[in-house]
N, C-alpha and C. Protein backbone atom coordinates (compact mmCIF):
# COMPACT_ATOMS: atom_id res chain seq x y z
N UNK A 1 -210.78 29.65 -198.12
CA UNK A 1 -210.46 28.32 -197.71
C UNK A 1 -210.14 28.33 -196.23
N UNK A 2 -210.29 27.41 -195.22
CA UNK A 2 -210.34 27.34 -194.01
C UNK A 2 -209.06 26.38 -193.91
N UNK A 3 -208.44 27.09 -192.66
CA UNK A 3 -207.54 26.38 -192.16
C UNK A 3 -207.35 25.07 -192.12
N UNK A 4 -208.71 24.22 -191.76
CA UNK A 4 -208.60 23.18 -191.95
C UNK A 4 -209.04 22.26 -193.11
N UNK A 5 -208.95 22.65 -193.60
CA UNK A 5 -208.75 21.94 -194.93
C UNK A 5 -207.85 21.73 -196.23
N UNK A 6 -206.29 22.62 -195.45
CA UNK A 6 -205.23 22.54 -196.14
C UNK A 6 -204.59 21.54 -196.41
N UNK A 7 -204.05 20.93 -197.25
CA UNK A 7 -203.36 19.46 -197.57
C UNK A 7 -201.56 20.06 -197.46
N UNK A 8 -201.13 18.80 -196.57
CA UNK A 8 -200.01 19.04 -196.04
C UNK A 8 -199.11 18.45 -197.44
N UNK A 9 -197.87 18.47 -198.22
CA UNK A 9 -197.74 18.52 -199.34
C UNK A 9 -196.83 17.11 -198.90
N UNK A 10 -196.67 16.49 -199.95
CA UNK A 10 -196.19 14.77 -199.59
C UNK A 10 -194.78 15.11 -199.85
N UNK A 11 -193.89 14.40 -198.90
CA UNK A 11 -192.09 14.59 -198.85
C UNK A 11 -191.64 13.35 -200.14
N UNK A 12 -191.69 13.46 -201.11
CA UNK A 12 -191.02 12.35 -202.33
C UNK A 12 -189.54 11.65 -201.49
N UNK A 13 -190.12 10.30 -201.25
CA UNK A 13 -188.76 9.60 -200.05
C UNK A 13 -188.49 8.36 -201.49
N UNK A 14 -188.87 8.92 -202.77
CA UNK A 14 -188.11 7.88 -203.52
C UNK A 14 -185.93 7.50 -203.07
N UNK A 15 -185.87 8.52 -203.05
CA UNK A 15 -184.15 8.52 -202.89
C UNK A 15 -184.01 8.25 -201.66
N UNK A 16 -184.50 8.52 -200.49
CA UNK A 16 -184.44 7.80 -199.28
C UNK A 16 -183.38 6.83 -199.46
N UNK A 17 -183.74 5.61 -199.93
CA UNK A 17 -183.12 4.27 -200.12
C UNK A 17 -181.72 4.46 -200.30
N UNK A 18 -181.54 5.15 -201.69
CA UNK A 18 -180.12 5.31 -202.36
C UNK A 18 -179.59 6.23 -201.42
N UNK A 19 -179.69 7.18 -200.14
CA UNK A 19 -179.11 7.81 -199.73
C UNK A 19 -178.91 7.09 -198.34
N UNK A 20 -179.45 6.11 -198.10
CA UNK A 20 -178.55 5.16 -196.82
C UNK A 20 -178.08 4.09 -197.22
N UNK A 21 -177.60 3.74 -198.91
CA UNK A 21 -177.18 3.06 -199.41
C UNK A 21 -175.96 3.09 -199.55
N UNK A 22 -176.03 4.80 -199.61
CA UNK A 22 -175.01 5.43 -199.80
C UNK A 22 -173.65 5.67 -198.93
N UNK A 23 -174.35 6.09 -197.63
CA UNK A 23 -173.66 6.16 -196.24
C UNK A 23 -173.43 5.40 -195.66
N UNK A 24 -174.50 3.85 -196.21
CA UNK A 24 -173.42 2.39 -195.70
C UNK A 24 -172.28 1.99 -196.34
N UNK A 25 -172.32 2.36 -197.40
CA UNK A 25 -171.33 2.31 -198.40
C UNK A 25 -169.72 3.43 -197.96
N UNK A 26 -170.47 4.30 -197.44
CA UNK A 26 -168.91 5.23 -196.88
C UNK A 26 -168.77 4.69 -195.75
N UNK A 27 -169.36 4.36 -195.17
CA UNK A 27 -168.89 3.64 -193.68
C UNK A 27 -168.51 2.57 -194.02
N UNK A 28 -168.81 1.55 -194.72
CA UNK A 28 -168.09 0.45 -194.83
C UNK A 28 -166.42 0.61 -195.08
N UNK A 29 -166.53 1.79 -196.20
CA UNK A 29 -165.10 1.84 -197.12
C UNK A 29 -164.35 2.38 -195.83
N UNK A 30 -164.67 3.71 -195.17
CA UNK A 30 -163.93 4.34 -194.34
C UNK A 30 -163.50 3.89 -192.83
N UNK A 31 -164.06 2.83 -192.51
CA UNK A 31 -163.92 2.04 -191.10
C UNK A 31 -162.94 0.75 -191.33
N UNK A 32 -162.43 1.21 -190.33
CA UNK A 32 -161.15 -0.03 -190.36
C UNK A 32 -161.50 -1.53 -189.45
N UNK A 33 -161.20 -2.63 -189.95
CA UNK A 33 -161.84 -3.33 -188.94
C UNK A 33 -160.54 -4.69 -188.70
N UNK A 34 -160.62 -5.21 -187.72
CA UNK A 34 -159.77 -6.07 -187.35
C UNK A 34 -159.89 -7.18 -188.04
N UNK A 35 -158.41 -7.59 -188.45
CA UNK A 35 -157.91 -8.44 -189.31
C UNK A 35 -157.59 -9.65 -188.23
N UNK A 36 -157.97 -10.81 -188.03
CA UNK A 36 -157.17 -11.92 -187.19
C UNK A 36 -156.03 -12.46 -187.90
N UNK A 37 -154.69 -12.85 -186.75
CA UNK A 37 -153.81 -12.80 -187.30
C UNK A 37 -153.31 -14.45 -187.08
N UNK A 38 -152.86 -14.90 -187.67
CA UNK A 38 -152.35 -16.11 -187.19
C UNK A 38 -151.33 -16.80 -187.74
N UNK A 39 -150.42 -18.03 -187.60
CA UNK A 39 -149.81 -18.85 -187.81
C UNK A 39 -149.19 -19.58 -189.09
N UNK A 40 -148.55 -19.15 -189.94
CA UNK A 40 -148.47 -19.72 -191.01
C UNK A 40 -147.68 -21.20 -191.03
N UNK A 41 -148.53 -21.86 -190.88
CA UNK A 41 -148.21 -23.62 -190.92
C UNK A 41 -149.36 -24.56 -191.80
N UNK A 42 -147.82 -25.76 -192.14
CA UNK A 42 -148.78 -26.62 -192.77
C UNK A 42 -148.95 -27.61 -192.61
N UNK A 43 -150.18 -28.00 -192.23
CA UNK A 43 -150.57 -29.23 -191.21
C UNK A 43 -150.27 -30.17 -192.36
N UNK A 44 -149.74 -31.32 -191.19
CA UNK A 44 -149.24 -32.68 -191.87
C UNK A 44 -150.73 -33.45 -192.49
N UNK A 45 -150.01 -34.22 -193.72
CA UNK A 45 -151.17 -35.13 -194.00
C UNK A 45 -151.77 -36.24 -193.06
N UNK A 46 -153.38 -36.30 -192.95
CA UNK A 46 -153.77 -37.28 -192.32
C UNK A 46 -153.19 -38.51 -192.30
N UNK A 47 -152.75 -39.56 -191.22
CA UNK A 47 -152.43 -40.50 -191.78
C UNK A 47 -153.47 -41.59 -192.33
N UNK A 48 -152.69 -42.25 -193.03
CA UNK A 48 -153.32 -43.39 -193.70
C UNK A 48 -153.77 -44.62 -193.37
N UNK A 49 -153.82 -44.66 -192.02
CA UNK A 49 -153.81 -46.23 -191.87
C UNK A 49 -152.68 -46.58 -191.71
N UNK A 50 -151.47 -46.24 -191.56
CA UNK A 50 -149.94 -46.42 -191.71
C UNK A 50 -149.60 -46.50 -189.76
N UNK A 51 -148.53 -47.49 -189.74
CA UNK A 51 -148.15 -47.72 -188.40
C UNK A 51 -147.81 -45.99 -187.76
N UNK A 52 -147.85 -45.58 -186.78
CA UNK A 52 -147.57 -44.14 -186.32
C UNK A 52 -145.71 -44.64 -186.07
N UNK A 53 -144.86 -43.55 -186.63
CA UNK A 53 -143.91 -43.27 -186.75
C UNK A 53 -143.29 -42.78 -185.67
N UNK A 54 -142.11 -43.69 -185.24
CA UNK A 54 -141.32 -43.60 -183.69
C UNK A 54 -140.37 -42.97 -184.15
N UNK A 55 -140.24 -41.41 -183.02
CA UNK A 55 -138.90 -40.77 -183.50
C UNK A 55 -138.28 -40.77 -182.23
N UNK A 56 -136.92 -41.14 -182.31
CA UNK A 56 -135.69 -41.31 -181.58
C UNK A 56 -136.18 -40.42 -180.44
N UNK A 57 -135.62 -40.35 -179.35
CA UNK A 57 -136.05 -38.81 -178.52
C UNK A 57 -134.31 -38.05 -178.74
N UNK A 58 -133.45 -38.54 -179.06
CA UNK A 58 -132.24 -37.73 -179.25
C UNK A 58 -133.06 -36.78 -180.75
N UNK A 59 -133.85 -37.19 -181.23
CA UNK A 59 -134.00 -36.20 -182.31
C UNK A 59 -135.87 -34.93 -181.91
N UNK A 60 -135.73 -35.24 -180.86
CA UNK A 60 -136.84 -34.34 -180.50
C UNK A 60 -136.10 -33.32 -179.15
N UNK A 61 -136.51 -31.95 -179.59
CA UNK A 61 -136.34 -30.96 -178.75
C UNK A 61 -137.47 -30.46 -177.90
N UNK A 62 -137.43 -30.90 -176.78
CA UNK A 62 -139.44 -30.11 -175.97
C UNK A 62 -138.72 -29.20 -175.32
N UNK A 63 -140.10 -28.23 -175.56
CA UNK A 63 -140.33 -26.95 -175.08
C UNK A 63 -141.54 -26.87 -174.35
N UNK A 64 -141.19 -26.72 -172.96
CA UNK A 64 -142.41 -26.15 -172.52
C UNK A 64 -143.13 -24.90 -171.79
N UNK A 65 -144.09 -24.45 -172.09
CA UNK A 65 -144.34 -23.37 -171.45
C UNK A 65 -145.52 -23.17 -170.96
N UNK A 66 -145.41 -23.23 -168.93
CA UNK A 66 -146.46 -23.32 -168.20
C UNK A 66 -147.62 -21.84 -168.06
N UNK A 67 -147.95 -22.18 -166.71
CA UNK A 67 -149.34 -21.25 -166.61
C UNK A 67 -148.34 -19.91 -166.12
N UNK A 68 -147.43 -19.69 -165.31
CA UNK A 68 -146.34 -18.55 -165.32
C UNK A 68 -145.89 -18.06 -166.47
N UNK A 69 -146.00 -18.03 -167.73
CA UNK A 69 -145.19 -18.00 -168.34
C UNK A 69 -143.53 -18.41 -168.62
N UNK A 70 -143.71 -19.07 -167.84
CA UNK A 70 -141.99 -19.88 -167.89
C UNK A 70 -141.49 -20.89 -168.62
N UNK A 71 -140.44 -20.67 -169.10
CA UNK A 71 -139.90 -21.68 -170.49
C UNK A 71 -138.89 -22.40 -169.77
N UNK A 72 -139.38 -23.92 -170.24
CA UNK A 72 -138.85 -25.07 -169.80
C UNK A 72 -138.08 -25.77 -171.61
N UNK A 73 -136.68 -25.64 -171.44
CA UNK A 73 -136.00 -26.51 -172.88
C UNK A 73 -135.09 -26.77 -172.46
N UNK A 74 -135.28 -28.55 -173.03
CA UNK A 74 -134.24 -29.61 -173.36
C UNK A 74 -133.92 -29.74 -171.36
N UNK A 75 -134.88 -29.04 -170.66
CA UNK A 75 -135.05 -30.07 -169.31
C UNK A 75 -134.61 -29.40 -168.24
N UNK A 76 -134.51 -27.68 -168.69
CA UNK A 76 -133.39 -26.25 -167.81
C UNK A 76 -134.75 -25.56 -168.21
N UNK A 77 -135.13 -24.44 -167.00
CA UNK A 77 -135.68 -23.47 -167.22
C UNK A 77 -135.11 -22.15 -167.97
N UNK A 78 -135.34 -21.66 -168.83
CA UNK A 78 -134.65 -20.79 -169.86
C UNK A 78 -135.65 -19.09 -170.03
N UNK A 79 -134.66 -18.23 -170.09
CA UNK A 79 -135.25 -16.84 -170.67
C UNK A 79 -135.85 -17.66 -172.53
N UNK A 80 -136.85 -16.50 -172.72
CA UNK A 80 -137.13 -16.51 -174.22
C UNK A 80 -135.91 -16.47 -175.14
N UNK A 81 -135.23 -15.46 -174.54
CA UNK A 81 -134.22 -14.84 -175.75
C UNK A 81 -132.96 -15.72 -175.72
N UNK A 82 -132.78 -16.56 -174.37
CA UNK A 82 -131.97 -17.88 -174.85
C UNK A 82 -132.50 -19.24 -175.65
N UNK A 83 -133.49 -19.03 -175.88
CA UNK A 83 -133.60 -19.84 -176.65
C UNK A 83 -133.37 -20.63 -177.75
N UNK A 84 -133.22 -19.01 -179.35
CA UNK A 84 -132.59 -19.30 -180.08
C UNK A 84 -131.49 -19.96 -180.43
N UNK A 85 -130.03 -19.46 -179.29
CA UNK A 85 -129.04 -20.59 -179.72
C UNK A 85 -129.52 -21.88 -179.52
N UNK A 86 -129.85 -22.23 -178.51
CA UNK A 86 -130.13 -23.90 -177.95
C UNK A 86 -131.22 -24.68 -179.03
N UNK A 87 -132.01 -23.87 -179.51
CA UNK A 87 -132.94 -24.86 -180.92
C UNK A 87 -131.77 -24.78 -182.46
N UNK A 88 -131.23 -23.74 -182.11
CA UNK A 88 -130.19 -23.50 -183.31
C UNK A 88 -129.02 -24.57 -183.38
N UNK A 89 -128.55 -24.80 -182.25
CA UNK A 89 -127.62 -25.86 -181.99
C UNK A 89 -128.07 -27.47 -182.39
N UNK A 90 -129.69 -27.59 -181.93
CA UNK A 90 -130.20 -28.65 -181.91
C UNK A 90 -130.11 -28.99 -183.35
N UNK A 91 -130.82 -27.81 -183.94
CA UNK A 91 -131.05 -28.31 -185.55
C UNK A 91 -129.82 -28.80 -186.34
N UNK A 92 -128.92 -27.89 -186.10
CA UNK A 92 -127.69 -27.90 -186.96
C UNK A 92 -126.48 -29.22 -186.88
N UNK A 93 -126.85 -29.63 -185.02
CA UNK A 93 -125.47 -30.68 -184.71
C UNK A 93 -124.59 -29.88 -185.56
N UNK A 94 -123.46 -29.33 -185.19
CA UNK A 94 -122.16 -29.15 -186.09
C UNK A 94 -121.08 -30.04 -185.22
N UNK A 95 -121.40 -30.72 -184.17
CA UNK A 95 -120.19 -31.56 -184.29
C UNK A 95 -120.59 -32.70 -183.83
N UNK A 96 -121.97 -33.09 -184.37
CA UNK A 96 -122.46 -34.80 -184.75
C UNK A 96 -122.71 -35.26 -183.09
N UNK A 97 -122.91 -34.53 -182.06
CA UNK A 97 -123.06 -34.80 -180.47
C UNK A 97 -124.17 -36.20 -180.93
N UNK A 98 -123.80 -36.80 -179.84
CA UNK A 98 -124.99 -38.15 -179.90
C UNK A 98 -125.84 -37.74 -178.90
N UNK A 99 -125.76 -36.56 -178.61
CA UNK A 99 -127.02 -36.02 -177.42
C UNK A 99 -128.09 -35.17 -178.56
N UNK A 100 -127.98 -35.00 -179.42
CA UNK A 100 -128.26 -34.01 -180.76
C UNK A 100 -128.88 -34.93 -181.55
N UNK A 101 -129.76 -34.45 -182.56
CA UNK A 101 -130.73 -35.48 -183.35
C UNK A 101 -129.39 -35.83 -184.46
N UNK A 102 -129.87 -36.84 -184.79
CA UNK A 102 -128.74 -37.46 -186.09
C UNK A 102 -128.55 -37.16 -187.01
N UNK A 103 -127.17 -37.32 -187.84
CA UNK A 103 -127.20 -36.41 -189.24
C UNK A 103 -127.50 -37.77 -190.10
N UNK A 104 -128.27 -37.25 -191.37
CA UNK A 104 -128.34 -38.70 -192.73
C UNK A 104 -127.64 -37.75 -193.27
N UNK A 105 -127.11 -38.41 -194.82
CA UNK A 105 -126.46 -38.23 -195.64
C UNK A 105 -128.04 -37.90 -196.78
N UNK A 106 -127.83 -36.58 -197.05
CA UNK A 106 -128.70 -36.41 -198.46
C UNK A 106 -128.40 -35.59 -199.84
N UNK A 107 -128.82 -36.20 -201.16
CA UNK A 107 -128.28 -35.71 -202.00
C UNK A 107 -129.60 -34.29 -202.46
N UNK A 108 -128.39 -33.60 -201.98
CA UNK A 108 -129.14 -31.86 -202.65
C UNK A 108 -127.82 -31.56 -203.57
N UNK A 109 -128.32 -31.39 -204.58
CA UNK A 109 -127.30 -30.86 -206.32
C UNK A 109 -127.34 -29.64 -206.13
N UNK A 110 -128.09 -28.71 -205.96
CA UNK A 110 -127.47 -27.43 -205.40
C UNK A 110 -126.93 -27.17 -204.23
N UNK A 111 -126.79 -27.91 -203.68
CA UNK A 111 -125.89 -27.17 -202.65
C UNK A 111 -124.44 -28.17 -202.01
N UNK A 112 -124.52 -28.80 -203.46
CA UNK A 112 -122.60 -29.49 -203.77
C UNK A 112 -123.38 -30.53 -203.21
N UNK A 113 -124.22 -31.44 -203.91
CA UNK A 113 -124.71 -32.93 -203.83
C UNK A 113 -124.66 -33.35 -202.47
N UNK A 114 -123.69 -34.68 -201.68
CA UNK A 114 -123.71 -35.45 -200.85
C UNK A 114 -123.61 -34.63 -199.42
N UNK A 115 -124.79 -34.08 -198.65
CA UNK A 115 -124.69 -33.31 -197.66
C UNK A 115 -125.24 -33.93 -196.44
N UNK A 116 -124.46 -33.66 -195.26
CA UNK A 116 -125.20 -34.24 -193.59
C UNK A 116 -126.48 -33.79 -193.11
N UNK A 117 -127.24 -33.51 -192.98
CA UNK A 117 -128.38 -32.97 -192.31
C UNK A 117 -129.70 -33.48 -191.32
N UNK A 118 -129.34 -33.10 -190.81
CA UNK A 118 -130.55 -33.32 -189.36
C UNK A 118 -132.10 -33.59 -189.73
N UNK A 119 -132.66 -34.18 -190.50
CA UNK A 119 -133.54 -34.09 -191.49
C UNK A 119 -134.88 -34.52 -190.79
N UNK A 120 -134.34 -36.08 -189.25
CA UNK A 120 -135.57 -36.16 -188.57
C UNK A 120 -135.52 -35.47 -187.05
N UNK A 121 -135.16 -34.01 -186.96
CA UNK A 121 -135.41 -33.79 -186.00
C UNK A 121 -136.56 -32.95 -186.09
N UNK A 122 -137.12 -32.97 -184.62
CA UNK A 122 -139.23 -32.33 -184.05
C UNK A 122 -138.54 -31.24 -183.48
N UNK A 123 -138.94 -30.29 -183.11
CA UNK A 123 -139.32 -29.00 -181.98
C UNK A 123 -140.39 -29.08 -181.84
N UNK A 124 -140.68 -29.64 -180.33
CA UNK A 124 -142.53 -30.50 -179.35
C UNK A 124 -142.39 -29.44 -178.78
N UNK A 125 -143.27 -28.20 -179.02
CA UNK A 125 -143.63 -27.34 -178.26
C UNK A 125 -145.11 -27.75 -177.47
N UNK A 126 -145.10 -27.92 -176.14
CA UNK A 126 -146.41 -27.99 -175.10
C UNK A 126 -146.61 -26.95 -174.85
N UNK A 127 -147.71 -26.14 -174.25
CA UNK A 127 -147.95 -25.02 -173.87
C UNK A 127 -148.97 -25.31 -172.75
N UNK A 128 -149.37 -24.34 -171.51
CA UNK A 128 -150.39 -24.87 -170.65
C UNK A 128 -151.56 -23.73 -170.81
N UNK A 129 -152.43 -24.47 -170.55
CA UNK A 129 -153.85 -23.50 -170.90
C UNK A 129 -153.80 -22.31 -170.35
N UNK A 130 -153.43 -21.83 -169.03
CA UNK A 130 -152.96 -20.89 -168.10
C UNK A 130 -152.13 -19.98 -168.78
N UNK A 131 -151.31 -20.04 -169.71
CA UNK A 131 -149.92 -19.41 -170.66
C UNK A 131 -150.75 -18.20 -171.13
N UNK A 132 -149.40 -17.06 -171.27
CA UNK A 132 -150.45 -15.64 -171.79
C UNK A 132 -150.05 -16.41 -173.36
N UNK A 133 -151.07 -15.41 -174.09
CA UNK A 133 -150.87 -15.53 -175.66
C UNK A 133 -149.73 -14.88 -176.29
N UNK A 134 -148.89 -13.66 -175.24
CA UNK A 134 -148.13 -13.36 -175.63
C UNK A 134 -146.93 -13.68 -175.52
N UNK A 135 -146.62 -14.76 -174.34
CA UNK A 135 -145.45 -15.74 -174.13
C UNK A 135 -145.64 -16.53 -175.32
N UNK A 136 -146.96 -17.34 -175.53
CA UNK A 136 -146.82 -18.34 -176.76
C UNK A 136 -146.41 -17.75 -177.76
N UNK A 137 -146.78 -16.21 -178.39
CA UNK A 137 -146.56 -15.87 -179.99
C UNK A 137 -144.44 -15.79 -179.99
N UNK A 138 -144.52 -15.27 -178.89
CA UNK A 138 -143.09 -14.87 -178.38
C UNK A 138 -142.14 -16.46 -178.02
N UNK A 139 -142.49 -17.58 -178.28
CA UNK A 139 -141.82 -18.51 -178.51
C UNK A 139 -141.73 -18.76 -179.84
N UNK A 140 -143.30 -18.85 -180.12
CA UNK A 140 -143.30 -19.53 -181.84
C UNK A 140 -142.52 -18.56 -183.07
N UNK A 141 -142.37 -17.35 -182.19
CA UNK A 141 -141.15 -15.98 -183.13
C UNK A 141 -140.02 -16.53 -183.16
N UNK A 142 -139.55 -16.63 -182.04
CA UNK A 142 -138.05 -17.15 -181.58
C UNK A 142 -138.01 -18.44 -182.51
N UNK A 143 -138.93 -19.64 -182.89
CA UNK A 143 -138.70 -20.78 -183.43
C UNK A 143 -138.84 -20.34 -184.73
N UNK A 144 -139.29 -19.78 -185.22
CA UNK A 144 -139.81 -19.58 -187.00
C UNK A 144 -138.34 -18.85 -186.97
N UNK A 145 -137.90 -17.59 -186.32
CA UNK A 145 -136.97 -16.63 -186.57
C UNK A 145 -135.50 -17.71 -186.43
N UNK A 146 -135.25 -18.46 -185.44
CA UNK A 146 -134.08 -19.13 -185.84
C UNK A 146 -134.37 -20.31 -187.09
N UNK A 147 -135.07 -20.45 -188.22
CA UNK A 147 -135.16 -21.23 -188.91
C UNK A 147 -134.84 -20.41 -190.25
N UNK A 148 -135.08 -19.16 -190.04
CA UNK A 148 -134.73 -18.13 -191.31
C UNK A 148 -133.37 -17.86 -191.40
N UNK A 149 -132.69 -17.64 -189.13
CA UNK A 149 -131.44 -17.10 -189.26
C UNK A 149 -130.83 -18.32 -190.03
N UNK A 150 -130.88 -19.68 -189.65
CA UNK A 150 -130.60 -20.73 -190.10
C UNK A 150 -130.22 -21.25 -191.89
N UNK A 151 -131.77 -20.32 -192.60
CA UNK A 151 -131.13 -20.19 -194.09
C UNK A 151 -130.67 -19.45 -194.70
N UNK A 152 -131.17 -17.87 -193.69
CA UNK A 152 -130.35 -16.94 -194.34
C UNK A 152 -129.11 -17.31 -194.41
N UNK A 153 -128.02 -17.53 -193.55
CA UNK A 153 -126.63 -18.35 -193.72
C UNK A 153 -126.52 -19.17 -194.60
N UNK A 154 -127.23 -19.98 -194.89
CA UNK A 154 -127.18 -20.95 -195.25
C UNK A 154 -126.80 -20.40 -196.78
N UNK A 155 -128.22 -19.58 -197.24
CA UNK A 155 -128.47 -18.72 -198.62
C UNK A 155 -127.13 -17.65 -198.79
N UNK A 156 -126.57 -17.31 -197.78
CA UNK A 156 -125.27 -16.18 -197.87
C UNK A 156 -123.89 -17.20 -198.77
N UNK A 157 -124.24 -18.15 -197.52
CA UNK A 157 -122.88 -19.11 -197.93
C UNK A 157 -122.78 -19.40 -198.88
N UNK A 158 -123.94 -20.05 -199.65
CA UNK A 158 -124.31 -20.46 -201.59
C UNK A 158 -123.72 -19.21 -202.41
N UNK A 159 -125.14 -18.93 -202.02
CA UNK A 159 -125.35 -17.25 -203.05
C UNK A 159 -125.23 -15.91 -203.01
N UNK A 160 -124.90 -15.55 -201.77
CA UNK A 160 -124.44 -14.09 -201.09
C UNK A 160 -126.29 -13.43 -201.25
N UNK A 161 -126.65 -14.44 -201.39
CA UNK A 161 -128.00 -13.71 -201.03
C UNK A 161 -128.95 -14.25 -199.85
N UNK A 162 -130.20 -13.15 -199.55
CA UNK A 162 -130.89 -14.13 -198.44
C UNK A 162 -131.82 -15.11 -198.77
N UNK A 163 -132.58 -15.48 -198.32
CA UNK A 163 -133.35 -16.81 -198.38
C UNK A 163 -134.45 -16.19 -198.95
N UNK A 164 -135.17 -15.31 -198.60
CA UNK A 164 -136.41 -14.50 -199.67
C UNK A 164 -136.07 -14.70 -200.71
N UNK A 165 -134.46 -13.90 -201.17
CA UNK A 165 -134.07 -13.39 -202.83
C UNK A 165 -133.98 -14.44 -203.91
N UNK A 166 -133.95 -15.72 -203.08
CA UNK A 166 -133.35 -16.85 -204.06
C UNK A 166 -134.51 -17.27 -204.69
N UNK A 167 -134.45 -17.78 -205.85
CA UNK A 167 -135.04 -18.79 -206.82
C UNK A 167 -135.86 -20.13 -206.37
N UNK A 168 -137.04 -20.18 -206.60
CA UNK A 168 -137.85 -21.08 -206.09
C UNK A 168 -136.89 -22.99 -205.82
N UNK A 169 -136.21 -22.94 -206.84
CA UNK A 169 -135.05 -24.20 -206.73
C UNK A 169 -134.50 -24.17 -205.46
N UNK A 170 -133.95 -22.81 -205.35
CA UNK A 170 -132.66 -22.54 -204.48
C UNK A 170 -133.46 -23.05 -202.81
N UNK A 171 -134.48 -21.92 -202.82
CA UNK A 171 -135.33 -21.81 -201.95
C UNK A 171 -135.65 -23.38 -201.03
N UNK A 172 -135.89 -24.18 -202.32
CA UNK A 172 -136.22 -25.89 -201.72
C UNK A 172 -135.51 -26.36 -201.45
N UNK A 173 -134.22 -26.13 -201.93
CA UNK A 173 -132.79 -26.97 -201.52
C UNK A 173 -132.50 -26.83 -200.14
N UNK A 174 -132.38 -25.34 -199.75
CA UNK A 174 -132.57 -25.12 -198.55
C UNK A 174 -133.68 -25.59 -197.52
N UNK A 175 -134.48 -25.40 -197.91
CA UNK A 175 -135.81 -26.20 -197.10
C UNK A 175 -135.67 -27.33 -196.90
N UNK A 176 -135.11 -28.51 -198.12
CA UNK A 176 -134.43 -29.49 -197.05
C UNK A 176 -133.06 -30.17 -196.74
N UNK A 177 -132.47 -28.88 -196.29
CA UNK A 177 -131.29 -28.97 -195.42
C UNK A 177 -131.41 -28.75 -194.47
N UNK A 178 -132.62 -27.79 -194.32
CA UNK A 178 -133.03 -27.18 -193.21
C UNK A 178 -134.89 -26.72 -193.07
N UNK A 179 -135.10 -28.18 -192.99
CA UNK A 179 -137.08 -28.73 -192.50
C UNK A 179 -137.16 -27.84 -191.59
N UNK A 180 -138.74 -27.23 -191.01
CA UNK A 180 -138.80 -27.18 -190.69
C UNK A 180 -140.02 -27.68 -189.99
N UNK A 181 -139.67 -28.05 -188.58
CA UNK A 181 -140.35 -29.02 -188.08
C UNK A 181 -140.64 -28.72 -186.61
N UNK A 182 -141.96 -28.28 -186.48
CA UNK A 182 -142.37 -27.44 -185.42
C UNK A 182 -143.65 -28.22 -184.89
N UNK A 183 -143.68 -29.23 -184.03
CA UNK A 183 -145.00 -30.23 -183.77
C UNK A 183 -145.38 -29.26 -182.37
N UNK A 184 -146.55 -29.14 -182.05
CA UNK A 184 -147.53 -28.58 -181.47
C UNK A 184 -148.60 -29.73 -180.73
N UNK A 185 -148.22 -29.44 -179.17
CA UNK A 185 -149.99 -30.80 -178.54
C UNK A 185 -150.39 -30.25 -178.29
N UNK A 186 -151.45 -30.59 -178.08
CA UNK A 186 -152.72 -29.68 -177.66
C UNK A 186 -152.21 -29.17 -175.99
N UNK A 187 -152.73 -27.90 -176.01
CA UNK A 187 -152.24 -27.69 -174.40
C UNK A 187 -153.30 -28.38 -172.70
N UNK A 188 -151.97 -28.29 -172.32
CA UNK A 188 -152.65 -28.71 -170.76
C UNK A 188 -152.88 -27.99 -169.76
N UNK A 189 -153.42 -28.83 -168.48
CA UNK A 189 -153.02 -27.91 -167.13
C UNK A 189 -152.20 -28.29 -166.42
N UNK A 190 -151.05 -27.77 -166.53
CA UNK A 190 -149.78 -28.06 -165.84
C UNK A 190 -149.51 -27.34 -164.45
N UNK A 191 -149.93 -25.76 -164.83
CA UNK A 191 -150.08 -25.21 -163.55
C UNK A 191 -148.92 -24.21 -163.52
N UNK A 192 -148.59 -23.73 -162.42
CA UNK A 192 -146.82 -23.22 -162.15
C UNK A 192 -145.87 -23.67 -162.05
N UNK A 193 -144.97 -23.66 -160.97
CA UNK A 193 -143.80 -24.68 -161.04
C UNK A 193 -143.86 -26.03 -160.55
C-alpha cells in the first residue's frame, strides 16, 4: 500500500458538545458575579386624582447635599455624623417645640392606647447631580439607622427587646409611632457653595 492512500482515521466529536456544556456549567457555578445593591423603599401609591396634600413646613426636615459633598440641614451646614441627633430630635419633638413637626394624639393598644406622635412629619432629602454616591449612601445610612435607633428604644422600653425580635403586631405598633418617612426629588444642579 502506498503512502498515499492511507485514510486518516475520523476523531468521534459526538461528546464534544457535552464537554463544553460541561465547562460552561463549572464556570457558571464557580464565578462570582456582581450583585446590584440598592434601597429598600416603598414607593407611595400613585395618586388618584385627589387634591395634592399640603404639609406644614414645621413638619418637613430638608436635607441637602451639593456637588462638594456638603450637607446642608434644617438651614446650617452639618458633618454626616451630626446628623443623626438633629433628624432624631425632629422626629421625636420630646418637648412639643412649635419649630418641630406636630404631635396628634393616636390610639396604638400596644403600646398603652392614647399616644403623641409626630405622625406627619417628611425627611426632603435633595441631592445634586455632582454628589459622590458615596456621600448619598452615607446620608440615606444615617436616616434609615436613626429610625431603627428610634425603635430599638422604643422596642427596649415595651419589651426589653429589639425591634427585629418583636412580633409582627409589636413590630406595626411601632411603625406607627414611629413612620418612616423619607421623600426623595429628583436631583439637581446646584453646584458648590
Amino acid at each position: 500500500m502506498a503512502k498515499g492512500d492511507r485514510k486518516v482515521p475520523d476523531i468521534h466529536s459526538g461528546s464534544t458538545a457535552d464537554i463544553a456544556f460541561l465547562l460552561l456549567i463549572f464556570f457558571l457555578i464557580t464565578t462570582s458575579m456582581d450583585i446590584d445593591r440598592g434601597l429598600a423603599r416603598r414607593l407611595p401609591e400613585p395618586p388618584a386624582g385627589d387634591p395634592p396634600v399640603v404639609v406644614k413646613e414645621r413638619n418637613v426636615f430638608q436635607i441637602f447635599l451639593n456637588a462638594n459633598d456638603q450637607l446642608m440641614a434644617a438651614g446650617e451646614y452639618i458633618h454626616v455624623k451630626d446628623l443623626k441627633p438633629k433628624v432624631k430630635e425632629f422626629i421625636e419633638n420630646p418637648y412639643n417645640d412649635e419649630k418641630l413637626p406636630e404631635k396628634h394624639e393616636m390610639d396604638i393598644p400596644l403600646l398603652g392606647g392614647k399616644v403623641r406622635v409626630t405622625q406627619n412629619h417628611v425627611i426632603s432629602l435633595q441631592n445634586d447631580r455632582g454628589s459622590s454616591y458615596e456621600a448619598y449612601m452615607e446620608v440615606q445610612n444615617e436616616l434609615v439607622a436613626t429610625y431603627n435607633e428610634l425603635r430599638n428604644k422604643l422596642a427596649q422600653e415595651n419589651w426589653q427587646k429589639n425591634y427585629d425580635a418583636l412580633e409582627e403586631p409589636m413590630q406595626r405598633a411601632i411603625r406607627d409611632y414611629y413612620p418612616q418617612k423619607i421623600s426623595e426629588a429628583e436631583p439637581k444642579n446646584y453646584g458648590g457653595n
